[in-house]
PDB file of N, CA and C in Angstrom:
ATOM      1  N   UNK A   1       6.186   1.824   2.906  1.00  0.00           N
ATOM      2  CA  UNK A   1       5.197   2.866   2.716  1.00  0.00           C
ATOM      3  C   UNK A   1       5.913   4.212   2.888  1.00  0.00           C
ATOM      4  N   UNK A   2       5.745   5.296   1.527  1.00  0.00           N
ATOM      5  CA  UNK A   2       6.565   6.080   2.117  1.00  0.00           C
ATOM      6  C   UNK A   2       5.603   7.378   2.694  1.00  0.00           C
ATOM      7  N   UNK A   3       6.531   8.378   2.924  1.00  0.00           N
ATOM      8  CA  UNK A   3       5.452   9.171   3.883  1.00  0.00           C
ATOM      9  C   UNK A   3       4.551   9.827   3.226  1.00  0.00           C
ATOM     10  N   UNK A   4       4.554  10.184   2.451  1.00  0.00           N
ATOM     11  CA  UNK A   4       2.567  10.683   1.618  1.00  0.00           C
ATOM     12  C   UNK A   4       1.529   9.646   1.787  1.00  0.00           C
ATOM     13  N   UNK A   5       1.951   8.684   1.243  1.00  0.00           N
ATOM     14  CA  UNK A   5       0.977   7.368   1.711  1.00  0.00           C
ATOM     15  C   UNK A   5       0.803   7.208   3.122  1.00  0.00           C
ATOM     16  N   UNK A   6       1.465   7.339   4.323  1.00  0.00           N
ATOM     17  CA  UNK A   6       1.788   7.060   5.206  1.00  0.00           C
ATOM     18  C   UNK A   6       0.848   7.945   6.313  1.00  0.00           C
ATOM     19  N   UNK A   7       0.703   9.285   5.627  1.00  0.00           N
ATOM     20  CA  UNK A   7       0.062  10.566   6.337  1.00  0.00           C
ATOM     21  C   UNK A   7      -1.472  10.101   5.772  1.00  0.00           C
ATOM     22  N   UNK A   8      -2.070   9.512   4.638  1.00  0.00           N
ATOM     23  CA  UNK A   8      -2.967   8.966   4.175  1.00  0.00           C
ATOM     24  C   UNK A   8      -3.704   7.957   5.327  1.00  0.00           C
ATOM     25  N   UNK A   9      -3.073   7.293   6.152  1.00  0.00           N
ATOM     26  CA  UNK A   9      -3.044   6.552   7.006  1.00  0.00           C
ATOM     27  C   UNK A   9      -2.711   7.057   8.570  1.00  0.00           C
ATOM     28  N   UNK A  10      -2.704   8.058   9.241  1.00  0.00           N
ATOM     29  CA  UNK A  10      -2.855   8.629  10.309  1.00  0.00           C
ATOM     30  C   UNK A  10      -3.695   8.490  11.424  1.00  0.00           C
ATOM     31  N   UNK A  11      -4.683   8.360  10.568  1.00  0.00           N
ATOM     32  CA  UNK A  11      -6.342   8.330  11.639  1.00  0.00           C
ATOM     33  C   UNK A  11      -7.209   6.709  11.627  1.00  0.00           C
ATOM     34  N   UNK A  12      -7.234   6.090  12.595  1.00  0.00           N
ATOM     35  CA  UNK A  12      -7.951   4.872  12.506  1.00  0.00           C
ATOM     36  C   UNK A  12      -9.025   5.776  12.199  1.00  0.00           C
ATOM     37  N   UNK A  13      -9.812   4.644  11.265  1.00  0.00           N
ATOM     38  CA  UNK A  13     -10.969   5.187  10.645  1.00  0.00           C
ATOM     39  C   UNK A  13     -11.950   4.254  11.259  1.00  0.00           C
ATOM     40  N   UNK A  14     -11.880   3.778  12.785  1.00  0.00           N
ATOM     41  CA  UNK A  14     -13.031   3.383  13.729  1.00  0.00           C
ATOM     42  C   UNK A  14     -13.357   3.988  14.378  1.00  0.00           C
ATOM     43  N   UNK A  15     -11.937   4.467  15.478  1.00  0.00           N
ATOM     44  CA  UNK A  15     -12.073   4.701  16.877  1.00  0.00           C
ATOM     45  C   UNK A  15     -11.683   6.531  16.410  1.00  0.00           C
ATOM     46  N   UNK A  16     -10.977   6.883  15.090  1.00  0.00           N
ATOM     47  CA  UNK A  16     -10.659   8.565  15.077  1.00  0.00           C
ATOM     48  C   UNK A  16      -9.337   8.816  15.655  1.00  0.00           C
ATOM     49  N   UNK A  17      -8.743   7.548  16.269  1.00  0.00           N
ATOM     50  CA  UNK A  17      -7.116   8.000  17.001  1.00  0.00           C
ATOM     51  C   UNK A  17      -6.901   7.950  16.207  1.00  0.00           C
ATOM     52  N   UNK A  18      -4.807   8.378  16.422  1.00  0.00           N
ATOM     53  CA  UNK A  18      -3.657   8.445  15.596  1.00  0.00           C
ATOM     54  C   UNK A  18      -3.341   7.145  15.895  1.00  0.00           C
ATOM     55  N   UNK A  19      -2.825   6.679  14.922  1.00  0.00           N
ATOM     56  CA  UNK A  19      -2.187   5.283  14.865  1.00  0.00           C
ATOM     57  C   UNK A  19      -0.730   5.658  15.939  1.00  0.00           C
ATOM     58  N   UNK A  20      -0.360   4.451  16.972  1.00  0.00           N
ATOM     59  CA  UNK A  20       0.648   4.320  17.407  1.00  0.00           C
ATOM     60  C   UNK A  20      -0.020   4.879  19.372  1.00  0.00           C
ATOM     61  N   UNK A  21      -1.291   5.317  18.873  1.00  0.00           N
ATOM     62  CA  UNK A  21      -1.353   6.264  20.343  1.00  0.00           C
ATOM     63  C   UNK A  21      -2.238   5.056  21.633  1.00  0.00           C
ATOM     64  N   UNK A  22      -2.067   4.097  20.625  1.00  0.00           N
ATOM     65  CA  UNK A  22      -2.462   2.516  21.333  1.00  0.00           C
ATOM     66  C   UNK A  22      -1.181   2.130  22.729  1.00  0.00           C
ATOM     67  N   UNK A  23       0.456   3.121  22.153  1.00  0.00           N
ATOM     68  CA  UNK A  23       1.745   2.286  22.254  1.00  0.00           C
ATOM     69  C   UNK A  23       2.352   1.331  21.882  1.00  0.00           C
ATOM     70  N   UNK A  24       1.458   0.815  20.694  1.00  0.00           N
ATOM     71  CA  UNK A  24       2.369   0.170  19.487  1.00  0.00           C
ATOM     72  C   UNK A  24       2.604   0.752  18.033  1.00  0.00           C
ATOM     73  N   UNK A  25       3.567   1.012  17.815  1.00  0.00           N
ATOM     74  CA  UNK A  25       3.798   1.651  16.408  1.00  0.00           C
ATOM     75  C   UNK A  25       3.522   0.318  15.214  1.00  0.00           C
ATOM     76  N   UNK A  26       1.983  -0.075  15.653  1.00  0.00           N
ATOM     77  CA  UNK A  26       1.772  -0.833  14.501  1.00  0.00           C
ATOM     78  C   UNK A  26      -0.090  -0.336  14.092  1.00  0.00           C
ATOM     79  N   UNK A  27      -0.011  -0.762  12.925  1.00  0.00           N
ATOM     80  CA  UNK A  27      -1.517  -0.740  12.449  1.00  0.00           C
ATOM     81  C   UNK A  27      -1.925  -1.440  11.442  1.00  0.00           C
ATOM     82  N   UNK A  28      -3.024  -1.189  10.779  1.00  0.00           N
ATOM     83  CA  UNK A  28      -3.714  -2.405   9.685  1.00  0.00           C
ATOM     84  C   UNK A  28      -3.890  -1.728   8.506  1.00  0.00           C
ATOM     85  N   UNK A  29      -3.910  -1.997   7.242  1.00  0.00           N
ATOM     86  CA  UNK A  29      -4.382  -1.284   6.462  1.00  0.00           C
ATOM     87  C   UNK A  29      -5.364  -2.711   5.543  1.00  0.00           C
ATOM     88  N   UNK A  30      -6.162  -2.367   5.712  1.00  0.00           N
ATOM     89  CA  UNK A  30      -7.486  -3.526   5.438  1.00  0.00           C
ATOM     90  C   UNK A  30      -8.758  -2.798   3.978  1.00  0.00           C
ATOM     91  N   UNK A  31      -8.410  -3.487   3.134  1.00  0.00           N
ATOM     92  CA  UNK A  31      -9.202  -3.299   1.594  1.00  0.00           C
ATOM     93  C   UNK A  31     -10.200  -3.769   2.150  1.00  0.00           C
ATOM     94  N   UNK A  32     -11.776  -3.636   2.021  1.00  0.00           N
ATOM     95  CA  UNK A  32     -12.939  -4.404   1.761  1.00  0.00           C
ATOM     96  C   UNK A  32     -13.551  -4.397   0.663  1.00  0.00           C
ATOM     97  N   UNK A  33     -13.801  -5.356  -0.107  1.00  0.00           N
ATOM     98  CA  UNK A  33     -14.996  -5.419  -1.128  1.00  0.00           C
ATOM     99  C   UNK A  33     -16.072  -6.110  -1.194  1.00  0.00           C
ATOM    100  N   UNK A  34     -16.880  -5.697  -1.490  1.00  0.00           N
ATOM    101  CA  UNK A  34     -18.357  -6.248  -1.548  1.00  0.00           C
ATOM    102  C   UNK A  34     -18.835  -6.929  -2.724  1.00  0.00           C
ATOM    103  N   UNK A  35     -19.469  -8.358  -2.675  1.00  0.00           N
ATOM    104  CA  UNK A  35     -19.889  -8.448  -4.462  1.00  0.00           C
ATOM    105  C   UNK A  35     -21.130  -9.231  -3.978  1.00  0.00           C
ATOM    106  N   UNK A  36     -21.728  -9.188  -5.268  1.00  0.00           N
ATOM    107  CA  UNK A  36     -23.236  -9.590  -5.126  1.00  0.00           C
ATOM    108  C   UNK A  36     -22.875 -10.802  -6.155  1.00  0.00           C
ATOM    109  N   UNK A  37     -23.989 -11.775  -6.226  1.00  0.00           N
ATOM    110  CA  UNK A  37     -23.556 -12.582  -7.233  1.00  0.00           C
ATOM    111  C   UNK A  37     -25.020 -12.229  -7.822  1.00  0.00           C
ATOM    112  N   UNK A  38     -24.016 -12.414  -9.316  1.00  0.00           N
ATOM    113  CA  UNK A  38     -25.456 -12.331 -10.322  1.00  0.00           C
ATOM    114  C   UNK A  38     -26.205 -13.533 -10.853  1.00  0.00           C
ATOM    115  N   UNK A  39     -27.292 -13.585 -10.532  1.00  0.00           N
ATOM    116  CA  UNK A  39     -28.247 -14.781 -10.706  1.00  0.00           C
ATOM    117  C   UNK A  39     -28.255 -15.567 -11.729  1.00  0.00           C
ATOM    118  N   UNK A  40     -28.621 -14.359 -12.437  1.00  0.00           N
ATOM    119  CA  UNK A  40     -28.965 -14.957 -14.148  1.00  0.00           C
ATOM    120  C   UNK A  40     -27.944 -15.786 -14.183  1.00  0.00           C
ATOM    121  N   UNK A  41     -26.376 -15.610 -13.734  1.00  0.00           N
ATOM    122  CA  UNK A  41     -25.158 -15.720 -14.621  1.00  0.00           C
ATOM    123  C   UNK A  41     -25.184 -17.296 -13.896  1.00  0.00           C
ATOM    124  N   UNK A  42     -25.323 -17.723 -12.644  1.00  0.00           N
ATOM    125  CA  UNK A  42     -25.453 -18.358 -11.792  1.00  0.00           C
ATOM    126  C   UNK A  42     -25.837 -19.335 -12.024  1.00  0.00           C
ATOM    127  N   UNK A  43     -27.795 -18.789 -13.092  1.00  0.00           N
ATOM    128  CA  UNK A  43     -28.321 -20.202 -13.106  1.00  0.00           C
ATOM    129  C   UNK A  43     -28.253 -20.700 -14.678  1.00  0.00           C
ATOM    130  N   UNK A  44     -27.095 -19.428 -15.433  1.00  0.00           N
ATOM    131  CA  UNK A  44     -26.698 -20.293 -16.412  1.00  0.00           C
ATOM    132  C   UNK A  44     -25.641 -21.258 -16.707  1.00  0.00           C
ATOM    133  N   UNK A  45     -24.897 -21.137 -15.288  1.00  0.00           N
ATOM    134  CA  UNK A  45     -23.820 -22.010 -15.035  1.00  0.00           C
ATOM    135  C   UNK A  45     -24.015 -22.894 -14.380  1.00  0.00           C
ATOM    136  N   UNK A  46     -24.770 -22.994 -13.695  1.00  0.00           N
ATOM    137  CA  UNK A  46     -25.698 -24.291 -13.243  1.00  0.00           C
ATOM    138  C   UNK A  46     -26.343 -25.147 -14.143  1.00  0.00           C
ATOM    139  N   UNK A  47     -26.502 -24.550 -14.741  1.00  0.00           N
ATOM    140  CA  UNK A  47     -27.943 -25.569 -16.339  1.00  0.00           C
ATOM    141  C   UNK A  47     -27.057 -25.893 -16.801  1.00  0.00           C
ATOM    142  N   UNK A  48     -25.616 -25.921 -17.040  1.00  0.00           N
ATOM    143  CA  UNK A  48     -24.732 -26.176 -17.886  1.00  0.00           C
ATOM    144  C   UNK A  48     -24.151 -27.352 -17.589  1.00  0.00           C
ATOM    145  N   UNK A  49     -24.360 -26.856 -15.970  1.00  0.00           N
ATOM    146  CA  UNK A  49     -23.548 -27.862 -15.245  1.00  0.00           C
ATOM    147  C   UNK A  49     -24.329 -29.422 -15.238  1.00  0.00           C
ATOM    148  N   UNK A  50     -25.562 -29.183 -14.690  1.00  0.00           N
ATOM    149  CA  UNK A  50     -26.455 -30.230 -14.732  1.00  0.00           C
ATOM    150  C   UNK A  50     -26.838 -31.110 -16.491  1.00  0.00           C
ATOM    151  N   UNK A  51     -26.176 -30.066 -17.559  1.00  0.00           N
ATOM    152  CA  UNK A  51     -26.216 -30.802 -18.462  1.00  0.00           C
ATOM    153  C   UNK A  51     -24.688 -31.435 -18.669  1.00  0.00           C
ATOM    154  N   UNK A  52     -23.654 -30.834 -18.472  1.00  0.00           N
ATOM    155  CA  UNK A  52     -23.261 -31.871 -19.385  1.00  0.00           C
ATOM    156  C   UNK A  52     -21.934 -32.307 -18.022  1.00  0.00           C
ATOM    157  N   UNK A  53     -22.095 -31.596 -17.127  1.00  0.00           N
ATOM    158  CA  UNK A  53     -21.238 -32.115 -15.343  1.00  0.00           C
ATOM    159  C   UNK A  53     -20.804 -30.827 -15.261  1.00  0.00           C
ATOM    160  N   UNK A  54     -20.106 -30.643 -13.624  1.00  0.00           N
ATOM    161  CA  UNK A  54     -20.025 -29.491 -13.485  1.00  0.00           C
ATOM    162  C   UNK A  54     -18.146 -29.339 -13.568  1.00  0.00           C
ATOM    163  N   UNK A  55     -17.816 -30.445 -13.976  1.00  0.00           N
ATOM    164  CA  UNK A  55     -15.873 -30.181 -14.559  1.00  0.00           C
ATOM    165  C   UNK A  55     -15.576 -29.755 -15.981  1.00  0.00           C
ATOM    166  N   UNK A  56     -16.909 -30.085 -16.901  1.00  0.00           N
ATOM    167  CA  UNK A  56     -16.699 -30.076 -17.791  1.00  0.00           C
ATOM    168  C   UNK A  56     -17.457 -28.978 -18.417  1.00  0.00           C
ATOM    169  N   UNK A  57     -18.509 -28.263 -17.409  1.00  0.00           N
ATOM    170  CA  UNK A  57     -19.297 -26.966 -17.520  1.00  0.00           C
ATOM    171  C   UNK A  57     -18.119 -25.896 -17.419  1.00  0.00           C
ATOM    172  N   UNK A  58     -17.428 -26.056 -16.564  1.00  0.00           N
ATOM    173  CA  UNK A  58     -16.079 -24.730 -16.246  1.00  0.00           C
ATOM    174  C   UNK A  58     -15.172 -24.548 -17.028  1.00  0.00           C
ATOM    175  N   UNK A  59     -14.955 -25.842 -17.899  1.00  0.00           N
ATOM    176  CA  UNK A  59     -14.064 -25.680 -19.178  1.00  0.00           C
ATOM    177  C   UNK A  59     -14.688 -25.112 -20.168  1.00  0.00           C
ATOM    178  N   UNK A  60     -15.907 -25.528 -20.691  1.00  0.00           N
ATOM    179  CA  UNK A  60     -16.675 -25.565 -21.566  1.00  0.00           C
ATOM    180  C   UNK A  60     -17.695 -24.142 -21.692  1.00  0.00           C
ATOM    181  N   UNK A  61     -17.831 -23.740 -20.500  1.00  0.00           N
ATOM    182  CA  UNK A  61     -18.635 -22.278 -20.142  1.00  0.00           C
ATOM    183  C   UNK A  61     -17.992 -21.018 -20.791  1.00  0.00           C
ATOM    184  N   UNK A  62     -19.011 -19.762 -20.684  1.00  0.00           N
ATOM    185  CA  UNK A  62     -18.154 -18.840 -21.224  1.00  0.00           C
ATOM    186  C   UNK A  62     -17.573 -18.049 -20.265  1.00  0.00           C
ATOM    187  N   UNK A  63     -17.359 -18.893 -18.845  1.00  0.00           N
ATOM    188  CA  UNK A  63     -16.360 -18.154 -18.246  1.00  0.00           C
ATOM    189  C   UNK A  63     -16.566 -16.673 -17.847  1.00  0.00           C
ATOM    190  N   UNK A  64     -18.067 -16.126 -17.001  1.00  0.00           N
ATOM    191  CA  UNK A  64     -18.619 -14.878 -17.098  1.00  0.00           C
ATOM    192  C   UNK A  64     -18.532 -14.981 -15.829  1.00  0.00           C
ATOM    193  N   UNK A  65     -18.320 -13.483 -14.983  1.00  0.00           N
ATOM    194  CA  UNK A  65     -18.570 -13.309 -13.776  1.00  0.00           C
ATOM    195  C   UNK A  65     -19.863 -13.785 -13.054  1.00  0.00           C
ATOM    196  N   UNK A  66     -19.567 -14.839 -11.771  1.00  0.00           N
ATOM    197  CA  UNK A  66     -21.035 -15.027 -11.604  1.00  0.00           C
ATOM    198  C   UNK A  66     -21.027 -13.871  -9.901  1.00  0.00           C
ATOM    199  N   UNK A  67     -20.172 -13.497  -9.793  1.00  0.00           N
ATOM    200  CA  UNK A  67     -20.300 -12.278  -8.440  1.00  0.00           C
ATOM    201  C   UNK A  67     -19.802 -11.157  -9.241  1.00  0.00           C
ATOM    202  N   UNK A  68     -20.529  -9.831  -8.825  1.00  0.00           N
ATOM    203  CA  UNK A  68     -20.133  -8.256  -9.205  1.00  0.00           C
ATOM    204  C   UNK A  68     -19.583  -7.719  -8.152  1.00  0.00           C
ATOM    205  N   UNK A  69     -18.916  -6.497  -8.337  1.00  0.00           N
ATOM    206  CA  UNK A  69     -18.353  -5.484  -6.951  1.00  0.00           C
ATOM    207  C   UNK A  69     -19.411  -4.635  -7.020  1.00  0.00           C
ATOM    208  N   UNK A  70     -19.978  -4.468  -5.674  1.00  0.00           N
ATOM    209  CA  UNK A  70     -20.567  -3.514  -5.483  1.00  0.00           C
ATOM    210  C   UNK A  70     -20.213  -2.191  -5.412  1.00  0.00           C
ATOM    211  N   UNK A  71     -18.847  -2.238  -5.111  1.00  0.00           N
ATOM    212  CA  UNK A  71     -18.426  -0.583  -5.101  1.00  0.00           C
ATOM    213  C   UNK A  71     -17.522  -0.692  -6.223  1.00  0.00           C
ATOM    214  N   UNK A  72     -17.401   0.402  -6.757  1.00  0.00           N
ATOM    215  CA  UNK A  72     -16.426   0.678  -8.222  1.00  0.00           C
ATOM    216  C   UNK A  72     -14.860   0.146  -7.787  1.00  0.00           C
ATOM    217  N   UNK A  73     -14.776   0.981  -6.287  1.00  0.00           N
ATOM    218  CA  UNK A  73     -12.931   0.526  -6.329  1.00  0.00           C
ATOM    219  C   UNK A  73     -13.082  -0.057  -4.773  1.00  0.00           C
ATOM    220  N   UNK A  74     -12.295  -0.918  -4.133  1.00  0.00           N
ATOM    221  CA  UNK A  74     -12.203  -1.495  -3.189  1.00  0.00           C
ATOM    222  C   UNK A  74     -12.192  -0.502  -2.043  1.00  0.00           C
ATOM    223  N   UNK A  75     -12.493   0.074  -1.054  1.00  0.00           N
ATOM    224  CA  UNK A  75     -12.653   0.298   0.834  1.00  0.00           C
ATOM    225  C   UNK A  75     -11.154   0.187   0.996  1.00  0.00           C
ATOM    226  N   UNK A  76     -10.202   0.906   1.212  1.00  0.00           N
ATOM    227  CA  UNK A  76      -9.343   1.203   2.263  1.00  0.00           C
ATOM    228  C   UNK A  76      -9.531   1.926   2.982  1.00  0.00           C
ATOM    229  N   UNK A  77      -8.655   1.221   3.900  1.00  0.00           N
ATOM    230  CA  UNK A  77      -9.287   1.945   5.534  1.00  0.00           C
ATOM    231  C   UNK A  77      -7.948   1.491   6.504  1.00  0.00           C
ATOM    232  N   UNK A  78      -7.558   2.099   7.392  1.00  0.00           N
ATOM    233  CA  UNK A  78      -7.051   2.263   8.111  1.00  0.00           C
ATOM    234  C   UNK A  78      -7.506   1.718  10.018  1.00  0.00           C
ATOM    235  N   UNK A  79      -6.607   0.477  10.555  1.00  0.00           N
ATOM    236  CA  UNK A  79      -7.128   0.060  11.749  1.00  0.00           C
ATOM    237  C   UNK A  79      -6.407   0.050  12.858  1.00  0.00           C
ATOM    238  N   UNK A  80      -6.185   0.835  14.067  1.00  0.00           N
ATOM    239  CA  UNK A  80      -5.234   0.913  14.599  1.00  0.00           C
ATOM    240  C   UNK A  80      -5.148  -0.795  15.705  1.00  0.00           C
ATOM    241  N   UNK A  81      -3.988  -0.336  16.297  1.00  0.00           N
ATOM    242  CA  UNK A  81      -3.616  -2.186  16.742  1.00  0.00           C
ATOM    243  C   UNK A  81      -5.204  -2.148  18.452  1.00  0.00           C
ATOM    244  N   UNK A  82      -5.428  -1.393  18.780  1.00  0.00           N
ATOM    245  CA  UNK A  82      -6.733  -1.500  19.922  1.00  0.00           C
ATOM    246  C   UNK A  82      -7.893  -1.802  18.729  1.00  0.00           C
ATOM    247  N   UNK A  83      -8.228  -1.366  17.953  1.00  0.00           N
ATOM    248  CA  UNK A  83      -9.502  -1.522  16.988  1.00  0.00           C
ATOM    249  C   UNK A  83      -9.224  -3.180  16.343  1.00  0.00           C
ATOM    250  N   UNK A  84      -8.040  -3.166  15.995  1.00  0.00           N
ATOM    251  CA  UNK A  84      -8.096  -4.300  15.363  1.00  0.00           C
ATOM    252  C   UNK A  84      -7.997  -6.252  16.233  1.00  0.00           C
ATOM    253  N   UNK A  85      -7.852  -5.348  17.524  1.00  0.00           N
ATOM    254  CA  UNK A  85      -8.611  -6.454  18.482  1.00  0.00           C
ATOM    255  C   UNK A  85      -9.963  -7.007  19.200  1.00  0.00           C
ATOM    256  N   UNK A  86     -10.832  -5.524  18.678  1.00  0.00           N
ATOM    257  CA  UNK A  86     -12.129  -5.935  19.121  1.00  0.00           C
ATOM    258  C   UNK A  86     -12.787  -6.903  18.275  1.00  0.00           C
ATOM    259  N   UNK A  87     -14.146  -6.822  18.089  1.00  0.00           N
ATOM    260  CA  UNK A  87     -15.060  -7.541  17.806  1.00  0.00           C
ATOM    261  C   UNK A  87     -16.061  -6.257  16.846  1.00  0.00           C
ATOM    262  N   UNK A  88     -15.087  -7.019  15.257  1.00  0.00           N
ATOM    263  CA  UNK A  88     -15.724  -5.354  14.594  1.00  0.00           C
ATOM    264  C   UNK A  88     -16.501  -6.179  13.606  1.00  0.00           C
ATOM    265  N   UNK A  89     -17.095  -6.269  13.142  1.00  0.00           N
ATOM    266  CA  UNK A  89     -18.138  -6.199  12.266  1.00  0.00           C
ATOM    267  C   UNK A  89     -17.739  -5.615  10.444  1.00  0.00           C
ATOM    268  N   UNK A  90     -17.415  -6.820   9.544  1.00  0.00           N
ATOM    269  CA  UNK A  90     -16.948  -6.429   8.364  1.00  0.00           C
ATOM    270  C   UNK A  90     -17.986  -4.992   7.698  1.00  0.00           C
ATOM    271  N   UNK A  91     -19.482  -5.524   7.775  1.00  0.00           N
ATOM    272  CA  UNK A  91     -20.557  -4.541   7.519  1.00  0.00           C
ATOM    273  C   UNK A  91     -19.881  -2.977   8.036  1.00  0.00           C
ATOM    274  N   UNK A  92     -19.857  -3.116   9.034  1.00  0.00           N
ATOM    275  CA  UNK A  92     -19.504  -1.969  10.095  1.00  0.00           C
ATOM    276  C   UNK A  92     -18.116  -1.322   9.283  1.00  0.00           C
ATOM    277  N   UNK A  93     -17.326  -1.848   9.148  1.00  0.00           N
ATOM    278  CA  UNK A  93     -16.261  -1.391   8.280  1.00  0.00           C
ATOM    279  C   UNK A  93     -16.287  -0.369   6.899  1.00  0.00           C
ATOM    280  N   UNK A  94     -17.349  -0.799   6.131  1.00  0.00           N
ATOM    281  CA  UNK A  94     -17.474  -0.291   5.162  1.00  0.00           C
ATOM    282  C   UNK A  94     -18.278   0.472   5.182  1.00  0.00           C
ATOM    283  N   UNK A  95     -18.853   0.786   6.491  1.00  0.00           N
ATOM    284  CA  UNK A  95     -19.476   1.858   6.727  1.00  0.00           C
ATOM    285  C   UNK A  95     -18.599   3.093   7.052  1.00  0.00           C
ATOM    286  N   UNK A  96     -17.636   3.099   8.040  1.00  0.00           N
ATOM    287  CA  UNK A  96     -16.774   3.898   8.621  1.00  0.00           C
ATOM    288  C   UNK A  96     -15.573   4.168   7.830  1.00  0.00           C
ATOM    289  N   UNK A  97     -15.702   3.330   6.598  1.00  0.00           N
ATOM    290  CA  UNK A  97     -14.282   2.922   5.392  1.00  0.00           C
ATOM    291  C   UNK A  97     -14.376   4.790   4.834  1.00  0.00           C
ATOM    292  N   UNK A  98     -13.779   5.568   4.600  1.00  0.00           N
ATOM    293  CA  UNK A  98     -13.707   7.094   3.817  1.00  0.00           C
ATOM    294  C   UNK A  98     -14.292   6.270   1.935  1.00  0.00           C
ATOM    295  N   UNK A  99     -15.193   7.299   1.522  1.00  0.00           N
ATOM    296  CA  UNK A  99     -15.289   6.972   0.565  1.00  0.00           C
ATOM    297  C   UNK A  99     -14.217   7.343  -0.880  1.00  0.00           C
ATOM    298  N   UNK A 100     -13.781   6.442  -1.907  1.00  0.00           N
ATOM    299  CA  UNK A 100     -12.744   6.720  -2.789  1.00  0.00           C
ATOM    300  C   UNK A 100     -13.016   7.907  -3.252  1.00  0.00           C
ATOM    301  N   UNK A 101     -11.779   8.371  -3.324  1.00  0.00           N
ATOM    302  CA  UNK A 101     -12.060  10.150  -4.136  1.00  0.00           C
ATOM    303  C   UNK A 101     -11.848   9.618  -5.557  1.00  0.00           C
ATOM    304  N   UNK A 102     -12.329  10.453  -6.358  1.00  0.00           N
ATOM    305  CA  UNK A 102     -11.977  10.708  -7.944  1.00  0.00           C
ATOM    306  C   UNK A 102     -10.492  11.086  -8.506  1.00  0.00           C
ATOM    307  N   UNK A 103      -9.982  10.203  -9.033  1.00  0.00           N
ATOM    308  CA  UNK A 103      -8.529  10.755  -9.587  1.00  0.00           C
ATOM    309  C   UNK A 103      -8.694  12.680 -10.297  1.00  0.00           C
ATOM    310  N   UNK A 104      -7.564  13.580  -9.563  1.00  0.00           N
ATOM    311  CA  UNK A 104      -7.598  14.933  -9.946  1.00  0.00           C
ATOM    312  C   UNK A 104      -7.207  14.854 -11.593  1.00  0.00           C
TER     313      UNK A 104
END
């Protein structure tokens, strides 16, 4: 990681410290994504399945997303080595995650 990226990553984005101020010069850098699954798509891959089996539905299907991302681009976030020993809550994460900026 070099250092622009690196300064990107400064601040646990739980607890608000500087990474390292734990006394370990280590930390996390943790993506989250969210997906919903889409129904429709779900219970047309199911009917497919129940018709003709479900080994030969996955070959035979058109192979369509049956989960979406809820967010456009994945949650990075930053966890320092004390945060990343508690008892955190993925939900909780993507709450406290900085939201993606827009390419300039």
């Amino acid at each position: 990681m070099k250092e622009a990226e690196l300064r990107q990553h400064v601040l646990c984005n739980i607890c608000g410290h500087r990474i390292g101020e734990s006394g370990l010069p280590l930390f996390w850098r943790v993506t989250v994504e969210r997906f919903g699954l889409d129904m429709a798509a779900c219970r047309r891959q199911q009917g497919l399945g129940l018709q003709l089996g479900a080994v030969l539905a996955a070959v035979m299907g058109p192979d369509e997303d049956l989960a979406k991302p809820m967010y456009e681009k994945p949650l990075v976030l930053t966890v320092c080595e004390n945060c990343c020993t508690e008892n955190t809550c993925i939900a909780h994460l993507a709450e406290v995650a900085p939201q993606p900026k827009e390419p300039a």
